[in-house]
PDB file of N, CA and C in Angstrom:
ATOM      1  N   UNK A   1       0.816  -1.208   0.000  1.00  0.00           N
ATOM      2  CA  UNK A   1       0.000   0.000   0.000  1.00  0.00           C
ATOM      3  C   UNK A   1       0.854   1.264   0.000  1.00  0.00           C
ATOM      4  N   UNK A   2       2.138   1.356   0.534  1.00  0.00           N
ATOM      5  CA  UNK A   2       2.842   2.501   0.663  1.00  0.00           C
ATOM      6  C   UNK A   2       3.487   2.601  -0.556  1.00  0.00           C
ATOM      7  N   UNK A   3       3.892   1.823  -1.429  1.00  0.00           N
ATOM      8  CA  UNK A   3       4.510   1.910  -2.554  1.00  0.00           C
ATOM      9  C   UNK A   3       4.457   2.527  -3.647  1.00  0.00           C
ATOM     10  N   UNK A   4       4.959   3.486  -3.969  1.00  0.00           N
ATOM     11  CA  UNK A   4       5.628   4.277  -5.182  1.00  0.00           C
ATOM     12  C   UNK A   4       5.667   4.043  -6.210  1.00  0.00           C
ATOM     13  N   UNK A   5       5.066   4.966  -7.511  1.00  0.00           N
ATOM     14  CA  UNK A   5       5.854   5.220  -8.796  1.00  0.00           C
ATOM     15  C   UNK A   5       7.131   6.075  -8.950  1.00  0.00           C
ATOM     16  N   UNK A   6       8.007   5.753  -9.323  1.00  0.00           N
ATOM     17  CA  UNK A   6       8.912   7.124  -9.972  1.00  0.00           C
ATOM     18  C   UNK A   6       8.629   7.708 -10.716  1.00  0.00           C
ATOM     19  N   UNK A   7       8.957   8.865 -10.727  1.00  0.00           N
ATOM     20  CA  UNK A   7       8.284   9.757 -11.788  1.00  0.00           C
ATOM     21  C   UNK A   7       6.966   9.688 -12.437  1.00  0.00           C
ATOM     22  N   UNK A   8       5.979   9.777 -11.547  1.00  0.00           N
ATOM     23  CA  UNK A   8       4.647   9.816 -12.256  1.00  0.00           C
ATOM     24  C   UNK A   8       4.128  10.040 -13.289  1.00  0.00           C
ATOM     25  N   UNK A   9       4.748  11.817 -12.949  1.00  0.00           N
ATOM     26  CA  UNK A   9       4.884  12.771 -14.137  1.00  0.00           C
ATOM     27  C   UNK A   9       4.710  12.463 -15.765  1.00  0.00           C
ATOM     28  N   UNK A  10       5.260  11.065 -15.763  1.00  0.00           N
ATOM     29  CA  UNK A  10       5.662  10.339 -17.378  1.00  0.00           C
ATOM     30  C   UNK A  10       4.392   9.643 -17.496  1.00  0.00           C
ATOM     31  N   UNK A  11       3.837   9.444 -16.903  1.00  0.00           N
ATOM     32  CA  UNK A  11       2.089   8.859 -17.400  1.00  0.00           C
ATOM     33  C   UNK A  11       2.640   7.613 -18.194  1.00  0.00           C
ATOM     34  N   UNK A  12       3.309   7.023 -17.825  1.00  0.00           N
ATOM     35  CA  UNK A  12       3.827   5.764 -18.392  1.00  0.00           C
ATOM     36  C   UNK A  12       2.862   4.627 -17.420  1.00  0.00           C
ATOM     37  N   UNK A  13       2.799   2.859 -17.783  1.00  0.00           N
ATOM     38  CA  UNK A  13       2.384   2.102 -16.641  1.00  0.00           C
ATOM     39  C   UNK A  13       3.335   1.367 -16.284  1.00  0.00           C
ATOM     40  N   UNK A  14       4.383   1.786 -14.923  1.00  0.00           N
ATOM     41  CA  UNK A  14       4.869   1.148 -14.913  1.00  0.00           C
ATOM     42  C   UNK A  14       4.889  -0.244 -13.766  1.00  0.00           C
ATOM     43  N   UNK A  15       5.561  -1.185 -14.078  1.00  0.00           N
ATOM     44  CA  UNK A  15       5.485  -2.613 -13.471  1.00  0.00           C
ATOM     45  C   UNK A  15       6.170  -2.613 -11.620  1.00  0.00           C
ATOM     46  N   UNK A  16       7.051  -1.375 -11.974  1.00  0.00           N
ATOM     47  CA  UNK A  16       7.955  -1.495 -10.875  1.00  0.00           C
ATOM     48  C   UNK A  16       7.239  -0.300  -9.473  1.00  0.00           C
ATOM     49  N   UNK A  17       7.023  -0.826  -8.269  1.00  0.00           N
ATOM     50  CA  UNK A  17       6.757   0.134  -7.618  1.00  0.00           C
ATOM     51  C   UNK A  17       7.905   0.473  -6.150  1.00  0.00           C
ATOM     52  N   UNK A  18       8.008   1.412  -5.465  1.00  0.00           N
ATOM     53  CA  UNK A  18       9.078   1.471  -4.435  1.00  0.00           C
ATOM     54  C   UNK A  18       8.403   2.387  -3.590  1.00  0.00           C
ATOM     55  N   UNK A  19       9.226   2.159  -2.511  1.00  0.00           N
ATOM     56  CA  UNK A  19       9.599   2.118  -1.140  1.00  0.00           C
ATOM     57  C   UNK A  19      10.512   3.050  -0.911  1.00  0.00           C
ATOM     58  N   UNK A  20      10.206   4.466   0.334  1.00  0.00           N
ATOM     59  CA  UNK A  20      10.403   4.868   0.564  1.00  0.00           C
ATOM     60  C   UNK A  20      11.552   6.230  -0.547  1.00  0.00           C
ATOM     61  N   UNK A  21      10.895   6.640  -1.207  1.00  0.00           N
ATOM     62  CA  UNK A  21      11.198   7.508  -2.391  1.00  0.00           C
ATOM     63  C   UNK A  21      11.707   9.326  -1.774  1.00  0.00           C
ATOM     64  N   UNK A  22      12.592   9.583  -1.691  1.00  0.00           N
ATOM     65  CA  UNK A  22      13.113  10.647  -1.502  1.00  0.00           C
ATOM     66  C   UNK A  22      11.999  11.598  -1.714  1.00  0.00           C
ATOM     67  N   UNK A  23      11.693  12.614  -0.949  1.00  0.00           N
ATOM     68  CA  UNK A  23      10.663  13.542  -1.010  1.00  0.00           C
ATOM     69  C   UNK A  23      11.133  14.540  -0.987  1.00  0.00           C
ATOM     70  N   UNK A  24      10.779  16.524  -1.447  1.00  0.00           N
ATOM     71  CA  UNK A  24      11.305  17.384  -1.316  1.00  0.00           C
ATOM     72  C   UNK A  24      11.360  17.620  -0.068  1.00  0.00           C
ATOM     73  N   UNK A  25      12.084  18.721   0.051  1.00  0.00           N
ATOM     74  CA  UNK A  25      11.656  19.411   1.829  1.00  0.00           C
ATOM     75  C   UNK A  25      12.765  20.717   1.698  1.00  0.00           C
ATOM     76  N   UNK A  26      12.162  21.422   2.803  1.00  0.00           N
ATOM     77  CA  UNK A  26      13.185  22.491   2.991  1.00  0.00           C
ATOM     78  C   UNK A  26      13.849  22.568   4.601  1.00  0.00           C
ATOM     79  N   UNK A  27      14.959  22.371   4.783  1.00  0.00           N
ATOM     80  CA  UNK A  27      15.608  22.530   5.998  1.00  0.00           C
ATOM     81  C   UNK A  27      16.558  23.483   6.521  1.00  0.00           C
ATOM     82  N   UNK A  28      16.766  23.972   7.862  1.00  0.00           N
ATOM     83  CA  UNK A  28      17.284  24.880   7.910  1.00  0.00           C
ATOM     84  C   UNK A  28      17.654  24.902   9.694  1.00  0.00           C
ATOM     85  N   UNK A  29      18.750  25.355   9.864  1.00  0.00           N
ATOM     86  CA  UNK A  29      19.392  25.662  11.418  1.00  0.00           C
ATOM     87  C   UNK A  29      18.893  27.142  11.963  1.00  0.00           C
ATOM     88  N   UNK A  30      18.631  27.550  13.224  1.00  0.00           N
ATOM     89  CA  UNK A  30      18.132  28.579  13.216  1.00  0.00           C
ATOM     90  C   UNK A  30      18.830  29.469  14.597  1.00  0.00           C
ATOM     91  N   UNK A  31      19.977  30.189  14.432  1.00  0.00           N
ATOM     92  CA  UNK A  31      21.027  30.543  15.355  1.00  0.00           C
ATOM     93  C   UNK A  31      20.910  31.835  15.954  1.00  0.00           C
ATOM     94  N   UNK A  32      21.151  32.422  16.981  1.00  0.00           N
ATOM     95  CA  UNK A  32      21.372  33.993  17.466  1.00  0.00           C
ATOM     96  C   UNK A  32      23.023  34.335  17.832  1.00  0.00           C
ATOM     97  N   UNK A  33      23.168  35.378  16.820  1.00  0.00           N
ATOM     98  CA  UNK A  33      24.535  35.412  16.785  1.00  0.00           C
ATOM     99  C   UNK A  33      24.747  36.094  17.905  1.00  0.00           C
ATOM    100  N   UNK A  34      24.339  36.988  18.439  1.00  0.00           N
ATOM    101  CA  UNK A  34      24.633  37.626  19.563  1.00  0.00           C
ATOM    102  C   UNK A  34      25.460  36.372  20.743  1.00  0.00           C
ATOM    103  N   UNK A  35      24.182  35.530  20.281  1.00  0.00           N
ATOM    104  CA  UNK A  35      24.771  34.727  21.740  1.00  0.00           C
ATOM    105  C   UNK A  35      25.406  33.230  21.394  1.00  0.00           C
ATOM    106  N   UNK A  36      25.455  33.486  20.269  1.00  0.00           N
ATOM    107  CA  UNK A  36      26.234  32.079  19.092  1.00  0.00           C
ATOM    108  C   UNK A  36      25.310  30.617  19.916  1.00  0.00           C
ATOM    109  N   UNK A  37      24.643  30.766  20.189  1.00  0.00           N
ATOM    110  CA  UNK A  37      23.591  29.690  20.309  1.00  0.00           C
ATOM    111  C   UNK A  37      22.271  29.987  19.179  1.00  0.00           C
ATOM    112  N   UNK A  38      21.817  28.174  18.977  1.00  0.00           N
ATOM    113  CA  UNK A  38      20.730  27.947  18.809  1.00  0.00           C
ATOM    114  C   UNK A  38      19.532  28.163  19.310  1.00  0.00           C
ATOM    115  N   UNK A  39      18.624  28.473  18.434  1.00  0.00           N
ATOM    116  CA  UNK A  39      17.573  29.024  18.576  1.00  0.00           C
ATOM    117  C   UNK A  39      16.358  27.425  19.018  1.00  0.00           C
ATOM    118  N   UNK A  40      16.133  27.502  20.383  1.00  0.00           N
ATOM    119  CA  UNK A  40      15.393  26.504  20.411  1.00  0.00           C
ATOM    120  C   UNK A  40      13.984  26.593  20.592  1.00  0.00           C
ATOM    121  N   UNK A  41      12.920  25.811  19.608  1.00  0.00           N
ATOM    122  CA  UNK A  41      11.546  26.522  20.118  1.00  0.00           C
ATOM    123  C   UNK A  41      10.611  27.684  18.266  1.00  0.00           C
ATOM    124  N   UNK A  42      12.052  27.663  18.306  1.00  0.00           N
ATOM    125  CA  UNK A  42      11.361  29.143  17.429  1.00  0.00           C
ATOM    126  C   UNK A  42      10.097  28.790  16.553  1.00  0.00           C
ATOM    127  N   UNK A  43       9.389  29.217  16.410  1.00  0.00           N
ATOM    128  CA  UNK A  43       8.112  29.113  15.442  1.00  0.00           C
ATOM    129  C   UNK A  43       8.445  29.210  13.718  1.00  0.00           C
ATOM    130  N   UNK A  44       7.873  28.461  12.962  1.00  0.00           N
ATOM    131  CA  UNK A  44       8.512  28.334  11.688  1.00  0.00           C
ATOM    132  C   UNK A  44       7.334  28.014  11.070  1.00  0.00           C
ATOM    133  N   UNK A  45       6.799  28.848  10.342  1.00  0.00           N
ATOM    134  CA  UNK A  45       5.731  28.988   9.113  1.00  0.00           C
ATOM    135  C   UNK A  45       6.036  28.835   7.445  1.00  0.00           C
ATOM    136  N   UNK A  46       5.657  27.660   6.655  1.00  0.00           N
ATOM    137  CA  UNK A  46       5.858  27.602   5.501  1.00  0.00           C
ATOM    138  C   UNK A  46       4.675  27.634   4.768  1.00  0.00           C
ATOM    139  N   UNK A  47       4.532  28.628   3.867  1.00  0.00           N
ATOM    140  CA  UNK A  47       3.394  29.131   3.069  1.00  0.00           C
ATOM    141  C   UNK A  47       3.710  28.509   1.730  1.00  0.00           C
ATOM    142  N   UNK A  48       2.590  27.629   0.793  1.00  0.00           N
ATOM    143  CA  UNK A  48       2.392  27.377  -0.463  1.00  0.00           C
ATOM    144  C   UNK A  48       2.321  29.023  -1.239  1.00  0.00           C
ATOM    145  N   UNK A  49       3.098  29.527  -1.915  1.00  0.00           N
ATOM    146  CA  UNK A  49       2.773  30.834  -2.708  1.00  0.00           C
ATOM    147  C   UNK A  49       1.492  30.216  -3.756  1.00  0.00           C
ATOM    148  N   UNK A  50       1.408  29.605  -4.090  1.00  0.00           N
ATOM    149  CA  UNK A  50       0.597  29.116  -5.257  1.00  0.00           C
ATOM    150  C   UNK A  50      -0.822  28.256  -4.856  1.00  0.00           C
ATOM    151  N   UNK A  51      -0.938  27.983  -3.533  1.00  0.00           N
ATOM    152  CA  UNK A  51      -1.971  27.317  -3.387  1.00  0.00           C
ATOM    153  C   UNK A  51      -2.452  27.447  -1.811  1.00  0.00           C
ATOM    154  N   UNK A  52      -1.737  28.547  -1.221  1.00  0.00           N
ATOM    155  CA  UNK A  52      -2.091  29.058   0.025  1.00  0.00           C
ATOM    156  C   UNK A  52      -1.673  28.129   1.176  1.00  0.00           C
ATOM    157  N   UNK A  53      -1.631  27.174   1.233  1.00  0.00           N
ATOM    158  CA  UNK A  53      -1.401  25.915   2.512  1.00  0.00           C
ATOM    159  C   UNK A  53      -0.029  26.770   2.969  1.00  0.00           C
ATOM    160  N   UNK A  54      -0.565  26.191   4.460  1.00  0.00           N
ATOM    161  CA  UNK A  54       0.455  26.626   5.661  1.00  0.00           C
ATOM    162  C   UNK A  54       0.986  25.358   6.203  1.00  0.00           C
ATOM    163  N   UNK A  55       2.389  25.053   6.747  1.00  0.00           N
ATOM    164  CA  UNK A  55       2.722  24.048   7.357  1.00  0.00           C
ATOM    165  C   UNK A  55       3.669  24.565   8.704  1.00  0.00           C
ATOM    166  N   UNK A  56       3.197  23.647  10.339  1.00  0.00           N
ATOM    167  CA  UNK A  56       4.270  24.541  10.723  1.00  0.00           C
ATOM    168  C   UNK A  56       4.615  23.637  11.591  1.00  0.00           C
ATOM    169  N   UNK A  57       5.791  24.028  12.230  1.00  0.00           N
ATOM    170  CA  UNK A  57       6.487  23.244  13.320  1.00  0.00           C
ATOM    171  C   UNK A  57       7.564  24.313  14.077  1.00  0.00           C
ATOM    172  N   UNK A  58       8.056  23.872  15.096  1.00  0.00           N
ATOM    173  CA  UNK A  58       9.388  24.604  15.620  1.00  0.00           C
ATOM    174  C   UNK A  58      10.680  23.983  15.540  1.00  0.00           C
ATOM    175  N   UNK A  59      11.439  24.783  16.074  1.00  0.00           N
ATOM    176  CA  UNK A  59      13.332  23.960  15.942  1.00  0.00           C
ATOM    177  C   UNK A  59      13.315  22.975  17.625  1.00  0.00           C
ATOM    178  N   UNK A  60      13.991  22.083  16.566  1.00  0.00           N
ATOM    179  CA  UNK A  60      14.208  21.124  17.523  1.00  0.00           C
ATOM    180  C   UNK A  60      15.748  21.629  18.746  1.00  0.00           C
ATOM    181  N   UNK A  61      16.042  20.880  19.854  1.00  0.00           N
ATOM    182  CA  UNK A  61      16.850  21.102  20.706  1.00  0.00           C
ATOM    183  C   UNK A  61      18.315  21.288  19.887  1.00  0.00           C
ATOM    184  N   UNK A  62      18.147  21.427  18.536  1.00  0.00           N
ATOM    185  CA  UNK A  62      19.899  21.587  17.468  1.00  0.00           C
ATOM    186  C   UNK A  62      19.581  23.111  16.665  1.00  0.00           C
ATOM    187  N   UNK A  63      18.518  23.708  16.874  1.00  0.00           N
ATOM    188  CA  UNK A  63      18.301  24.666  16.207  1.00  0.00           C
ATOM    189  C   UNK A  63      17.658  24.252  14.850  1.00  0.00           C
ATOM    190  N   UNK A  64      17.120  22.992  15.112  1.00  0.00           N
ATOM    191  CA  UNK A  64      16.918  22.517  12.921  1.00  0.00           C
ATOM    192  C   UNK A  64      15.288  22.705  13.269  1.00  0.00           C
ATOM    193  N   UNK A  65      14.912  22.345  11.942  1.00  0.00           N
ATOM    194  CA  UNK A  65      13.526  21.967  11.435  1.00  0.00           C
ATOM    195  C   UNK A  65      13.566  21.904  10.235  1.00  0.00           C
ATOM    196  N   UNK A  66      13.043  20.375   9.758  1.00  0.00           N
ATOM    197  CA  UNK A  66      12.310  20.316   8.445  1.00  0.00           C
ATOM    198  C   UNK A  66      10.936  19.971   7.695  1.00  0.00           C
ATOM    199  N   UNK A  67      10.680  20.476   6.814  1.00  0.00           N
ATOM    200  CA  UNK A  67       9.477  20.523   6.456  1.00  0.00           C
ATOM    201  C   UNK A  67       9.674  19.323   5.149  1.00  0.00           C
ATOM    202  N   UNK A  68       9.007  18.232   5.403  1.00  0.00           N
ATOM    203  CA  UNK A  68       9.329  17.023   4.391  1.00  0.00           C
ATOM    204  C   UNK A  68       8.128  16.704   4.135  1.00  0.00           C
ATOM    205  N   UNK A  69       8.476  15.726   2.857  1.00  0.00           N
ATOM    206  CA  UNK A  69       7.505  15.378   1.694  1.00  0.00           C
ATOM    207  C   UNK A  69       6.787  16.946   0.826  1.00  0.00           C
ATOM    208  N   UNK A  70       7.013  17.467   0.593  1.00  0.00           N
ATOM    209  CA  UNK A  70       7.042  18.882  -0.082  1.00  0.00           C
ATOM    210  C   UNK A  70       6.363  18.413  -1.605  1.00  0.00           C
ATOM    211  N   UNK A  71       5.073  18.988  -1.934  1.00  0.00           N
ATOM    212  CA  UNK A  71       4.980  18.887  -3.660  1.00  0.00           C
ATOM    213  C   UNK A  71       6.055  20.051  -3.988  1.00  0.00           C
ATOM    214  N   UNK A  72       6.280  20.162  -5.688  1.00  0.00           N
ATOM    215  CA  UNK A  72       7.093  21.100  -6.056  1.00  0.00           C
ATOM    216  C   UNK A  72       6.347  22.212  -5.917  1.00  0.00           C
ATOM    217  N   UNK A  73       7.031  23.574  -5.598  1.00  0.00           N
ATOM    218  CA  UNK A  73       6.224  24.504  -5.845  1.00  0.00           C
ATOM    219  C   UNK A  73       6.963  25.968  -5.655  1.00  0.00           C
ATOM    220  N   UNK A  74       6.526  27.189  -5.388  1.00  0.00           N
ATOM    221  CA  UNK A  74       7.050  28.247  -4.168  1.00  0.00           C
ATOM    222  C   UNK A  74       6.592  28.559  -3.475  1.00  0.00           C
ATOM    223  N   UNK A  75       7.891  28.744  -2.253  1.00  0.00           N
ATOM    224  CA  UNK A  75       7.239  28.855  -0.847  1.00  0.00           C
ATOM    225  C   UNK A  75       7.640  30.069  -0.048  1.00  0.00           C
ATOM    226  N   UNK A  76       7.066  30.394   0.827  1.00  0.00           N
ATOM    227  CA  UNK A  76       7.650  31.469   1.678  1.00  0.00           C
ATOM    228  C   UNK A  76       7.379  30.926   2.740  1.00  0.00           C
ATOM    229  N   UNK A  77       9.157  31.586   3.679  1.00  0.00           N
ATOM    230  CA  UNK A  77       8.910  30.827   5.336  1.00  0.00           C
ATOM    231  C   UNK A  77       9.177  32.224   5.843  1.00  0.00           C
ATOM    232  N   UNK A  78       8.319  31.498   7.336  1.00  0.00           N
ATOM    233  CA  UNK A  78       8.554  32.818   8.307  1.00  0.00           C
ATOM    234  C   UNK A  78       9.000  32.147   9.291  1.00  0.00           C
ATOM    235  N   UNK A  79      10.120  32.538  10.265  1.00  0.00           N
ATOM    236  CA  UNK A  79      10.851  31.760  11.001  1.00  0.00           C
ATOM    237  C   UNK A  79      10.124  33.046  12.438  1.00  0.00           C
ATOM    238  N   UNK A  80      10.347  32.693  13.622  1.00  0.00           N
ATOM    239  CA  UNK A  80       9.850  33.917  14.744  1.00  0.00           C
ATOM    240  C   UNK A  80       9.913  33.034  15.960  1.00  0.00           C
ATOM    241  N   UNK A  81      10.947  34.283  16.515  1.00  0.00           N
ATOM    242  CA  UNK A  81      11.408  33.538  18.059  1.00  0.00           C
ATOM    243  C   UNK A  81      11.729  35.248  18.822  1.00  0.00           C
ATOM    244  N   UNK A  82      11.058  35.119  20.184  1.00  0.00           N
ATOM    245  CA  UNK A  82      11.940  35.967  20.875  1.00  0.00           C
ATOM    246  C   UNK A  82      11.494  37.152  20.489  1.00  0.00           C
ATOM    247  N   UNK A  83       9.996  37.244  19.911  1.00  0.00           N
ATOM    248  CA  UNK A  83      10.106  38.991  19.405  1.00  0.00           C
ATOM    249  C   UNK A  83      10.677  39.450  17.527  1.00  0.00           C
ATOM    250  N   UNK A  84      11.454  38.113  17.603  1.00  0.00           N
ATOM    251  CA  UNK A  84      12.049  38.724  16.104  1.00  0.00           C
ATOM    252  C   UNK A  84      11.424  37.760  15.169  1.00  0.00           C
ATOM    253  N   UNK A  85      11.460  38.443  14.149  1.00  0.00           N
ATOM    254  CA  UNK A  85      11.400  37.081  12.400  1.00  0.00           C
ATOM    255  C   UNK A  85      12.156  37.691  11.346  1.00  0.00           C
ATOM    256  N   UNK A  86      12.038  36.571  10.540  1.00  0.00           N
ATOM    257  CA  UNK A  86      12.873  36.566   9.231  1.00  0.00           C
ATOM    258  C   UNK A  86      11.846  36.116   8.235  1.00  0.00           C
ATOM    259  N   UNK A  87      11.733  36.561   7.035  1.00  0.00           N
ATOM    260  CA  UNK A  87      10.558  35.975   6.335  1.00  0.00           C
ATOM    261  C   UNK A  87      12.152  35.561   4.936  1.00  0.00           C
ATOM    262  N   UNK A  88      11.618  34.410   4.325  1.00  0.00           N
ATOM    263  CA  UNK A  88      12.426  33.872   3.261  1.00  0.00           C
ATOM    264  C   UNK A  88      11.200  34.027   2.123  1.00  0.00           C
ATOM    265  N   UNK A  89      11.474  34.814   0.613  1.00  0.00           N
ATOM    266  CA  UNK A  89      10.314  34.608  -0.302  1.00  0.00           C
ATOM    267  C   UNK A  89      11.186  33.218  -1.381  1.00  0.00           C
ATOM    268  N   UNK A  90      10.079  32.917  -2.147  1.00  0.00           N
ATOM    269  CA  UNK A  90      10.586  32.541  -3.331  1.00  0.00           C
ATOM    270  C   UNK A  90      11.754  31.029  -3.631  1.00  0.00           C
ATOM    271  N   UNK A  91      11.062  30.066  -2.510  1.00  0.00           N
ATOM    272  CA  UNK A  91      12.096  29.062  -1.845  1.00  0.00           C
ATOM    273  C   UNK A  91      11.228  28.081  -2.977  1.00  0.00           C
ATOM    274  N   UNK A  92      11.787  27.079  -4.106  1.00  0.00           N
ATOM    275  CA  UNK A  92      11.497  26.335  -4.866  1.00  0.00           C
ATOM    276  C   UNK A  92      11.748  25.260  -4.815  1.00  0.00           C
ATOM    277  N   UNK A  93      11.227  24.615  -4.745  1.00  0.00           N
ATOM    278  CA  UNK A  93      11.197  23.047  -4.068  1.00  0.00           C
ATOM    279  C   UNK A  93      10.665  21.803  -5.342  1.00  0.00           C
ATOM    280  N   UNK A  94      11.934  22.299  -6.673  1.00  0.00           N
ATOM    281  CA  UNK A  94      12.095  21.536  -7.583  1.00  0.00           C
ATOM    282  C   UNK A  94      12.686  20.690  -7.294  1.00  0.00           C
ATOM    283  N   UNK A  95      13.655  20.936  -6.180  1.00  0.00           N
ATOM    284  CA  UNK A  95      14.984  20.084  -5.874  1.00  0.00           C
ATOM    285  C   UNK A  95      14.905  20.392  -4.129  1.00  0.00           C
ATOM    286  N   UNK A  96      15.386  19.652  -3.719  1.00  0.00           N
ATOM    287  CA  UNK A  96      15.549  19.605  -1.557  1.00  0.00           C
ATOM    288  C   UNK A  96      16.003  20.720  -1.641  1.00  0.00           C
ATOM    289  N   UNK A  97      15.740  21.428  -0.580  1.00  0.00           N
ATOM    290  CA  UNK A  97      16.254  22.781  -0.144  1.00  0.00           C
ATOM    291  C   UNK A  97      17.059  22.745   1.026  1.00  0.00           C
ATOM    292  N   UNK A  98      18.292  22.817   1.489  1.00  0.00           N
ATOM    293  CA  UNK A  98      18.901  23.031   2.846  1.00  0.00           C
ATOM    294  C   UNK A  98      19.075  24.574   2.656  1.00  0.00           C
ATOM    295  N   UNK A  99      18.283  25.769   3.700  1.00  0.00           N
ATOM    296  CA  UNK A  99      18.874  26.754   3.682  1.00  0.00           C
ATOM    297  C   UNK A  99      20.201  27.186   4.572  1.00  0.00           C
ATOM    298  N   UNK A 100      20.535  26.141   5.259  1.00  0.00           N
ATOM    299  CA  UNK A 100      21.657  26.391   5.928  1.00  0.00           C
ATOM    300  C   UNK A 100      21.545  27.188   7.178  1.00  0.00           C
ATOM    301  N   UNK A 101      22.359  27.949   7.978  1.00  0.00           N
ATOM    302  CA  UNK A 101      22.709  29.031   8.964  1.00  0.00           C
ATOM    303  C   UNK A 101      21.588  29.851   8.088  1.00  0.00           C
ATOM    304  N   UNK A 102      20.698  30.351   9.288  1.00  0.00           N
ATOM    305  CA  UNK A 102      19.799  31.413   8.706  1.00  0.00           C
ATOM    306  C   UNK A 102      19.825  32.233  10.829  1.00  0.00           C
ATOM    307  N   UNK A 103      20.490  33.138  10.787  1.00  0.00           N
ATOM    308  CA  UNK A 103      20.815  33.860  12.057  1.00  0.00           C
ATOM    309  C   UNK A 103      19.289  34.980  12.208  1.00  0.00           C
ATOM    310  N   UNK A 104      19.425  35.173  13.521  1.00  0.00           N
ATOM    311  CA  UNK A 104      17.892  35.546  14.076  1.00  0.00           C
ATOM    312  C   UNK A 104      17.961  36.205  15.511  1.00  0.00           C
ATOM    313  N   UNK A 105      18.409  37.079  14.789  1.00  0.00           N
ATOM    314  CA  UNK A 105      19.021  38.448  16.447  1.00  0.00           C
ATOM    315  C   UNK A 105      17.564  38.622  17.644  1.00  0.00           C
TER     316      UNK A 105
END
């Protein structure tokens, strides 16, 4: 029941189905340079630009969070901890996204 086509997209029929298939996502560390620690807790909003859906979660005890299984699309995140945010536009999720160190005074 969990099993996969590759590439759908190709409207082909194919014979072969799989297991556990790499999904998009966007990930990211979320740091305060002031105090060169991680941001733990912070609130993290990911907006569909194209179809409105919101997804959210916070950073885990490493400063991370990811947002997985992703359709392709664009997205905008709003990260908010402590009084402050960062909004990211225009994040495309043709391909996995790691945004890396994203600092949050």
């Amino acid at each position: 029941d969990k099993a996969e086509v590759m590439n759908p997209e190709a409207g082909t029929k194919p014979r072969v189905y799989y297991l556990n298939i790499p999904k998009k996502f966007v990930a990211v560390t979320v740091y305060n340079p002031k105090e060169k620690e991680v941001i733990i807790g912070a609130s993290c909003t990911l907006s569909n630009s194209e179809s409105g859906e919101k997804l959210t979660t916070t950073t885990d005890d490493f400063g991370d969070f990811w947002f997985e299984g992703l359709e392709i699309g664009i997205f905008t995140l709003k990260i908010e901890a402590g009084g402050n945010s960062k909004t990211i536009d225009s994040i495309n999720t043709e391909n996995a996204v790691n945004l890396g160190d994203i600092p949050l005074p």
